[in-house]
PDB file of N, CA and C in Angstrom:
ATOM      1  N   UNK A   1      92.189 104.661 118.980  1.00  0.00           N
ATOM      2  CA  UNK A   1      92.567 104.345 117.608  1.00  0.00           C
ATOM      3  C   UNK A   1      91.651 103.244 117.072  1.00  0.00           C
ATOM      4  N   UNK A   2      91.343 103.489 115.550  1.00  0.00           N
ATOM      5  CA  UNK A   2      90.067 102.378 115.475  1.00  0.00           C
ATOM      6  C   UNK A   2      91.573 101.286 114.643  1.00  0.00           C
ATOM      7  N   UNK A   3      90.740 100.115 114.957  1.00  0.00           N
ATOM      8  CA  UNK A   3      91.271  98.666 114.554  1.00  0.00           C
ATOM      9  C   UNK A   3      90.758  98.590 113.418  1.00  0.00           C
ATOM     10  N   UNK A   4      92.305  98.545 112.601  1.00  0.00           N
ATOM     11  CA  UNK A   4      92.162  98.176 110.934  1.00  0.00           C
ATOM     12  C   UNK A   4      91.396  97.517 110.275  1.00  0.00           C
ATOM     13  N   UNK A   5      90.863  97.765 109.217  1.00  0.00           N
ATOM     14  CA  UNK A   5      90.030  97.545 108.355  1.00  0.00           C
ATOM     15  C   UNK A   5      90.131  96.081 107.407  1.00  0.00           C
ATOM     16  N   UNK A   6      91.279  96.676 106.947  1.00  0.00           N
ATOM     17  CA  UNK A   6      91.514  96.272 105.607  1.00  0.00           C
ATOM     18  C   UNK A   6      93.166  96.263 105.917  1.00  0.00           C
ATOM     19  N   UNK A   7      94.296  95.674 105.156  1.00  0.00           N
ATOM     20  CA  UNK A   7      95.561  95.591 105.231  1.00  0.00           C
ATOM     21  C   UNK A   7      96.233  95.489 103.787  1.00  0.00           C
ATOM     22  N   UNK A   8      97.054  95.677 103.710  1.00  0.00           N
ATOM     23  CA  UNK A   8      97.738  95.722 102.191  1.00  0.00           C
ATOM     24  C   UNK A   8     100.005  95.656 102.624  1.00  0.00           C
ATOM     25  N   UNK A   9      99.857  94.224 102.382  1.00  0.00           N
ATOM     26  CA  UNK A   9     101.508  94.029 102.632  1.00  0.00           C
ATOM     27  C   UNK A   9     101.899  93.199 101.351  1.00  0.00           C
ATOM     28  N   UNK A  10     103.375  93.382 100.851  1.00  0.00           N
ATOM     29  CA  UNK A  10     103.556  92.776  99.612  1.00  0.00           C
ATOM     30  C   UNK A  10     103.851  91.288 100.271  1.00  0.00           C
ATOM     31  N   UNK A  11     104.083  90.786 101.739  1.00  0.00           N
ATOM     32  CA  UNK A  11     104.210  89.286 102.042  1.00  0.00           C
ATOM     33  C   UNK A  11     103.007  88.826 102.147  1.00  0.00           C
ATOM     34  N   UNK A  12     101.540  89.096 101.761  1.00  0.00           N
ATOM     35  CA  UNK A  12     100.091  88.563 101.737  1.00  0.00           C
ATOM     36  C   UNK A  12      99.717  89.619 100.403  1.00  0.00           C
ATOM     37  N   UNK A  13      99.493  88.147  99.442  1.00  0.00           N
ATOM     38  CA  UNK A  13      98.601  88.190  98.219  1.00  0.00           C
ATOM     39  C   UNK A  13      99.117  89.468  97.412  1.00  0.00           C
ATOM     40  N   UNK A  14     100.529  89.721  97.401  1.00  0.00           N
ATOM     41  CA  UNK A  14     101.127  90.336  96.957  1.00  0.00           C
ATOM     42  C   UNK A  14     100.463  91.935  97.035  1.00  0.00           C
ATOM     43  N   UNK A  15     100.477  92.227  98.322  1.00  0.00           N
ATOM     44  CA  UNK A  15     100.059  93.780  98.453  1.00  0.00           C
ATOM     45  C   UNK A  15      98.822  94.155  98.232  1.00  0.00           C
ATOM     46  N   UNK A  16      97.386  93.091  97.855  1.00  0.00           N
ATOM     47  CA  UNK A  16      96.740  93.051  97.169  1.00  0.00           C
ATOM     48  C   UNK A  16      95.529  93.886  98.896  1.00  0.00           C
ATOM     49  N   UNK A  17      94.974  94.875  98.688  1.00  0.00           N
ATOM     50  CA  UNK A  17      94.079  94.685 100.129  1.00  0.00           C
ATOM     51  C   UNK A  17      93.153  93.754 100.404  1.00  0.00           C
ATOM     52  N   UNK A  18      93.457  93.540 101.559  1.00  0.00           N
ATOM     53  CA  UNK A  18      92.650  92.157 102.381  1.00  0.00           C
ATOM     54  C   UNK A  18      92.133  92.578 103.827  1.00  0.00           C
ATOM     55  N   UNK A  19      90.983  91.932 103.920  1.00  0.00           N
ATOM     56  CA  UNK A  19      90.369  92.324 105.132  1.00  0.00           C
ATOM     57  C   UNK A  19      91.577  91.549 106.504  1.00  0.00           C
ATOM     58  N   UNK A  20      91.723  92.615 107.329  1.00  0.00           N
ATOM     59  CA  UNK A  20      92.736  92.406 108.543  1.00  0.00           C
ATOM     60  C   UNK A  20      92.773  91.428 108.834  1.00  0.00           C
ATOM     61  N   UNK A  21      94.156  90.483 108.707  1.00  0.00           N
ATOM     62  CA  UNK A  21      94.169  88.671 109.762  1.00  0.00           C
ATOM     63  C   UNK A  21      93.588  87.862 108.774  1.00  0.00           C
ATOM     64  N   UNK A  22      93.777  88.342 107.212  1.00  0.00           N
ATOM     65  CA  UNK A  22      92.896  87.138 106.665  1.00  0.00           C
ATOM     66  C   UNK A  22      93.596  87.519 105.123  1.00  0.00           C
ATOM     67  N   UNK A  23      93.392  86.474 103.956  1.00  0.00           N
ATOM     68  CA  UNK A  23      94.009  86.370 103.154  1.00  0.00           C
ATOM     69  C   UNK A  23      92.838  86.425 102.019  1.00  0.00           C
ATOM     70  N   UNK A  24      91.829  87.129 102.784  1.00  0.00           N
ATOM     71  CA  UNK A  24      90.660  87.490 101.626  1.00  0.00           C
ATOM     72  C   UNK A  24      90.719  88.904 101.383  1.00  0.00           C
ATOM     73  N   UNK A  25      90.669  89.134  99.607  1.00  0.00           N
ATOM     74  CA  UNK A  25      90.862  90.532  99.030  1.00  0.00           C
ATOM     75  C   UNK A  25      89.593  90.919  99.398  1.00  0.00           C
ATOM     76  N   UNK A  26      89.528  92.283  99.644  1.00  0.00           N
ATOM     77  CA  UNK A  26      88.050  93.612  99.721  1.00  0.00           C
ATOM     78  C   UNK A  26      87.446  93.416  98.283  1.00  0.00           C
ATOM     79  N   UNK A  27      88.434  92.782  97.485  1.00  0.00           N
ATOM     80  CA  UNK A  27      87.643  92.948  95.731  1.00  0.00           C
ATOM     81  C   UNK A  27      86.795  92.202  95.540  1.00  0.00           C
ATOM     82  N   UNK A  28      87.180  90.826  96.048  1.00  0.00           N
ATOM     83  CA  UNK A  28      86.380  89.864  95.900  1.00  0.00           C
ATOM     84  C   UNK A  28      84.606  90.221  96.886  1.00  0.00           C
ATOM     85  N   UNK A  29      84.554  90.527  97.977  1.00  0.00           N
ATOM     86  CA  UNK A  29      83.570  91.458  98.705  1.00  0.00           C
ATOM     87  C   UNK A  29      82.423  92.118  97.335  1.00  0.00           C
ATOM     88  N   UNK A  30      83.521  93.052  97.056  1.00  0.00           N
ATOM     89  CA  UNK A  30      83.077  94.055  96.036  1.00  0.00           C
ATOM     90  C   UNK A  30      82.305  93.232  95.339  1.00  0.00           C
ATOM     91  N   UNK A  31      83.162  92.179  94.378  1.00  0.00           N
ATOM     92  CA  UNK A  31      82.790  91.762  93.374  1.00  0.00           C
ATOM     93  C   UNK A  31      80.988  90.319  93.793  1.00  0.00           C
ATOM     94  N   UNK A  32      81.316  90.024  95.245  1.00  0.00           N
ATOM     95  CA  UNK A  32      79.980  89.198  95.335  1.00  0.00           C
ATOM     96  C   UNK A  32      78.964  90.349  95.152  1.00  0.00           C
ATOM     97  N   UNK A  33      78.849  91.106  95.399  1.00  0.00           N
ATOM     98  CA  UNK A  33      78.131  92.191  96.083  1.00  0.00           C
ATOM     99  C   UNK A  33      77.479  92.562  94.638  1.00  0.00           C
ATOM    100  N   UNK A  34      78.350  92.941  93.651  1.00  0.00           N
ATOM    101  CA  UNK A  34      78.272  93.493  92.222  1.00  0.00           C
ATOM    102  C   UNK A  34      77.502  92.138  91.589  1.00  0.00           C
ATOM    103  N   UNK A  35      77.807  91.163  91.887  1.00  0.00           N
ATOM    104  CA  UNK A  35      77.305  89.911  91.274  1.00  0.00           C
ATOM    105  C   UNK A  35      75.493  89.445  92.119  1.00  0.00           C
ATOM    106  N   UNK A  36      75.548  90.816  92.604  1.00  0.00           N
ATOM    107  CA  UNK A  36      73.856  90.389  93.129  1.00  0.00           C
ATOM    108  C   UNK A  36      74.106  89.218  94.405  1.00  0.00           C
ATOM    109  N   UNK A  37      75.032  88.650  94.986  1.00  0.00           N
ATOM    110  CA  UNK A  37      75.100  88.000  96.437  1.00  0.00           C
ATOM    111  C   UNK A  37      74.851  88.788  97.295  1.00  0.00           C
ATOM    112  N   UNK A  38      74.572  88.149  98.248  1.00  0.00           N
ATOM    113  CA  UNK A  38      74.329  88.785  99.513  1.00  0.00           C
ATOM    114  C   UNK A  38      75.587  88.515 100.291  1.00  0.00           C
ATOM    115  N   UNK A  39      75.540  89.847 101.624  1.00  0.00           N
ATOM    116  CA  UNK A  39      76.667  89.812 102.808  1.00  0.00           C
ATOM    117  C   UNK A  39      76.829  88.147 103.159  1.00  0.00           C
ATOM    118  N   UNK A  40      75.732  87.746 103.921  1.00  0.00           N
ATOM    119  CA  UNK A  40      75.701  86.051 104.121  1.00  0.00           C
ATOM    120  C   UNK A  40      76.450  85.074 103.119  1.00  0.00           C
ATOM    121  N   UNK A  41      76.499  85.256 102.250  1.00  0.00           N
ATOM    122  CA  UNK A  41      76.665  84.552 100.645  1.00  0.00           C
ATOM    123  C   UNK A  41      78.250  84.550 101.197  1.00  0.00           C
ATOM    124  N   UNK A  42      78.946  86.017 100.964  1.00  0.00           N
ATOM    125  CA  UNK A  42      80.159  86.119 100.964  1.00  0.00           C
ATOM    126  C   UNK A  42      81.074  85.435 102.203  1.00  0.00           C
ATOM    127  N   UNK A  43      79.835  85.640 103.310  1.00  0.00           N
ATOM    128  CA  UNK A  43      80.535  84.855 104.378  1.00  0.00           C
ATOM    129  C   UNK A  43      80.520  83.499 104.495  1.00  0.00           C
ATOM    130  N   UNK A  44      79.420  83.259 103.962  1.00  0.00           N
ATOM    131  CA  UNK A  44      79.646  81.833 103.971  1.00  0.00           C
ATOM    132  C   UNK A  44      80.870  81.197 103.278  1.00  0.00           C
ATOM    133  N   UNK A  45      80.593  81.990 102.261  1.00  0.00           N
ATOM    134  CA  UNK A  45      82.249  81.214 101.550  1.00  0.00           C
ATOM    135  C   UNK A  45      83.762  81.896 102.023  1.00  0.00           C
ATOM    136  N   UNK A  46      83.661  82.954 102.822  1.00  0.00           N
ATOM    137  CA  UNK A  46      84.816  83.439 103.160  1.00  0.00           C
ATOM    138  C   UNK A  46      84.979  83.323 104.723  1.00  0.00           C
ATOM    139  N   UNK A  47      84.634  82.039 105.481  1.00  0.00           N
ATOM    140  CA  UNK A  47      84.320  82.205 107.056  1.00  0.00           C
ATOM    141  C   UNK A  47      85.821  83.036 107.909  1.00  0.00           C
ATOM    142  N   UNK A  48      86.633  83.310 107.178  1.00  0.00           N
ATOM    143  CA  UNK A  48      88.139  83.976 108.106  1.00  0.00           C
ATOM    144  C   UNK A  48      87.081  85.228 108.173  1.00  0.00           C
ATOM    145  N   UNK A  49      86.192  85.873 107.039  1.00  0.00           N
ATOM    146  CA  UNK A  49      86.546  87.138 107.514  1.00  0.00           C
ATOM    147  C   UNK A  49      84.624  87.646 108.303  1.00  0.00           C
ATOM    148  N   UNK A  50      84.632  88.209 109.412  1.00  0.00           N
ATOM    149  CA  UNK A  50      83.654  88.623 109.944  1.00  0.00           C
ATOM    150  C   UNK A  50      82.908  89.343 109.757  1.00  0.00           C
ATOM    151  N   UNK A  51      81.347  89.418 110.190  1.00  0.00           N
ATOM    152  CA  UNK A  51      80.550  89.913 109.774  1.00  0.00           C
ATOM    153  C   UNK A  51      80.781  91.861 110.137  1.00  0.00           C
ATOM    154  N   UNK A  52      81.637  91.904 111.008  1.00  0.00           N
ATOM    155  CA  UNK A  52      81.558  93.140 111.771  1.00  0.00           C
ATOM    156  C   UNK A  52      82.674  93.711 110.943  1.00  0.00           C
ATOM    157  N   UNK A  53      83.756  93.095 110.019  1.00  0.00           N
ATOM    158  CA  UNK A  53      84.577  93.689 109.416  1.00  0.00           C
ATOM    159  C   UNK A  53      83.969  93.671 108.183  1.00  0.00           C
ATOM    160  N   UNK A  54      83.202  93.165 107.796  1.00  0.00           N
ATOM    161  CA  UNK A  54      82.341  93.682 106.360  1.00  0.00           C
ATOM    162  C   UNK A  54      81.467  95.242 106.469  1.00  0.00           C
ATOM    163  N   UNK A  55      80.735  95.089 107.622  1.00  0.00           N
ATOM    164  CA  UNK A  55      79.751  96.228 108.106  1.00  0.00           C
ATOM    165  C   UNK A  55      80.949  97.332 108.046  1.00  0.00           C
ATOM    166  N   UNK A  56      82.330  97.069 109.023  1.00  0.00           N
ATOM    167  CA  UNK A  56      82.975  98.357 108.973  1.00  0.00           C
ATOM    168  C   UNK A  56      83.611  98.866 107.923  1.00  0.00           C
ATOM    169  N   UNK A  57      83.749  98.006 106.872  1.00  0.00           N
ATOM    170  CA  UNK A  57      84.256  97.979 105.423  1.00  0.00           C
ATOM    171  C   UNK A  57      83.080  99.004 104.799  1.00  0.00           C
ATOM    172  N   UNK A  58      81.986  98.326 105.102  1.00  0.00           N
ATOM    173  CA  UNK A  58      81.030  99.550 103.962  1.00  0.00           C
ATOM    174  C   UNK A  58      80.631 100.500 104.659  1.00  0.00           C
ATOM    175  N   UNK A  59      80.497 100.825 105.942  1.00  0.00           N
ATOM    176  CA  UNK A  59      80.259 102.203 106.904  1.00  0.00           C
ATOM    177  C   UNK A  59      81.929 102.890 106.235  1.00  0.00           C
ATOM    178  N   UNK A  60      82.889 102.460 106.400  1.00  0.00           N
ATOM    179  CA  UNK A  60      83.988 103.133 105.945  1.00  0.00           C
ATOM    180  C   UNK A  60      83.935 103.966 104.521  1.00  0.00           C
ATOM    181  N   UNK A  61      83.587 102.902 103.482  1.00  0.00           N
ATOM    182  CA  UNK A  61      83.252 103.612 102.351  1.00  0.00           C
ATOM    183  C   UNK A  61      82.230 104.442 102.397  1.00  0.00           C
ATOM    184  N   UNK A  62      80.863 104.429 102.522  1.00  0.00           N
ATOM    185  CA  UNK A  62      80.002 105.383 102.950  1.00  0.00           C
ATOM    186  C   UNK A  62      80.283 106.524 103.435  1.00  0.00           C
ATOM    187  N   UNK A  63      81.096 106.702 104.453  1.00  0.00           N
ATOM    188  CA  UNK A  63      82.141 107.848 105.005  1.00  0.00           C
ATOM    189  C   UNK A  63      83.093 108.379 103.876  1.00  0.00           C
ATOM    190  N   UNK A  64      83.740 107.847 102.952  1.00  0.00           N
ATOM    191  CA  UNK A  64      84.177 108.281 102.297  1.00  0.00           C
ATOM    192  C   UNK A  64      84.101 109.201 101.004  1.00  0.00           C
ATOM    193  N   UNK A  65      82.751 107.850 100.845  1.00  0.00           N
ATOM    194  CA  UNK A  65      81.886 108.788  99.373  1.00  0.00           C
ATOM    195  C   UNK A  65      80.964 109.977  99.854  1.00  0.00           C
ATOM    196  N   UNK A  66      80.187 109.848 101.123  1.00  0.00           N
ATOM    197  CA  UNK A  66      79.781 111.410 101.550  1.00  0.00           C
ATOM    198  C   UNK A  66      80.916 112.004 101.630  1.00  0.00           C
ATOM    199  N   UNK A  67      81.953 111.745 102.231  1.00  0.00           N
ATOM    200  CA  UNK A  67      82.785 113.432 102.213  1.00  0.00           C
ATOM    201  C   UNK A  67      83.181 114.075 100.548  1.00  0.00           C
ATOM    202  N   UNK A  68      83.083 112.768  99.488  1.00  0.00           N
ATOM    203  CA  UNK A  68      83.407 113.156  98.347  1.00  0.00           C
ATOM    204  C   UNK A  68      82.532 114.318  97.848  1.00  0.00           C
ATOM    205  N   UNK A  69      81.422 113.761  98.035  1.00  0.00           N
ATOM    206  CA  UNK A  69      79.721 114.656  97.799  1.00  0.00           C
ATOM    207  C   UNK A  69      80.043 115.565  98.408  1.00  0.00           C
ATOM    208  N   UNK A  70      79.974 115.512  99.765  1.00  0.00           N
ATOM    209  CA  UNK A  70      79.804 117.009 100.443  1.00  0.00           C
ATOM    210  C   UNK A  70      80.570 118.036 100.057  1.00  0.00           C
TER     211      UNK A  70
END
């Protein structure tokens, strides 16, 4: 079984998704990313959440949007 990604409970940040064990939203991710930052950038300011749960965050989406395409 692969180890969660991302989490979404209404007792953390009101249901809002957050990368697993941590109280940082995937939006905010999104949104450095959209704002021209880099992966590093985001971590630096977000040190709870890891470099290996960002990578599996966007290999995940990638997986997702090819199956959309295909």
């Amino acid at each position: 079984m692969k180890e969660q990604i991302i989490t979404a409970s209404p007792d953390v940040m009101g249901g809002t998704p957050v990368f697993a064990g941590t109280r940082v939203p995937v939006q905010t991710l999104l949104d450095y990313l959209k704002g021209g930052e880099s992966i590093g950038d985001f971590l630096e300011g977000f040190p709870t959440v890891s470099r290996d749960q960002v990578v599996a965050f966007l290999e995940e989406a990638e997986d997702q949007i090819i199956k959309l395409v295909v």
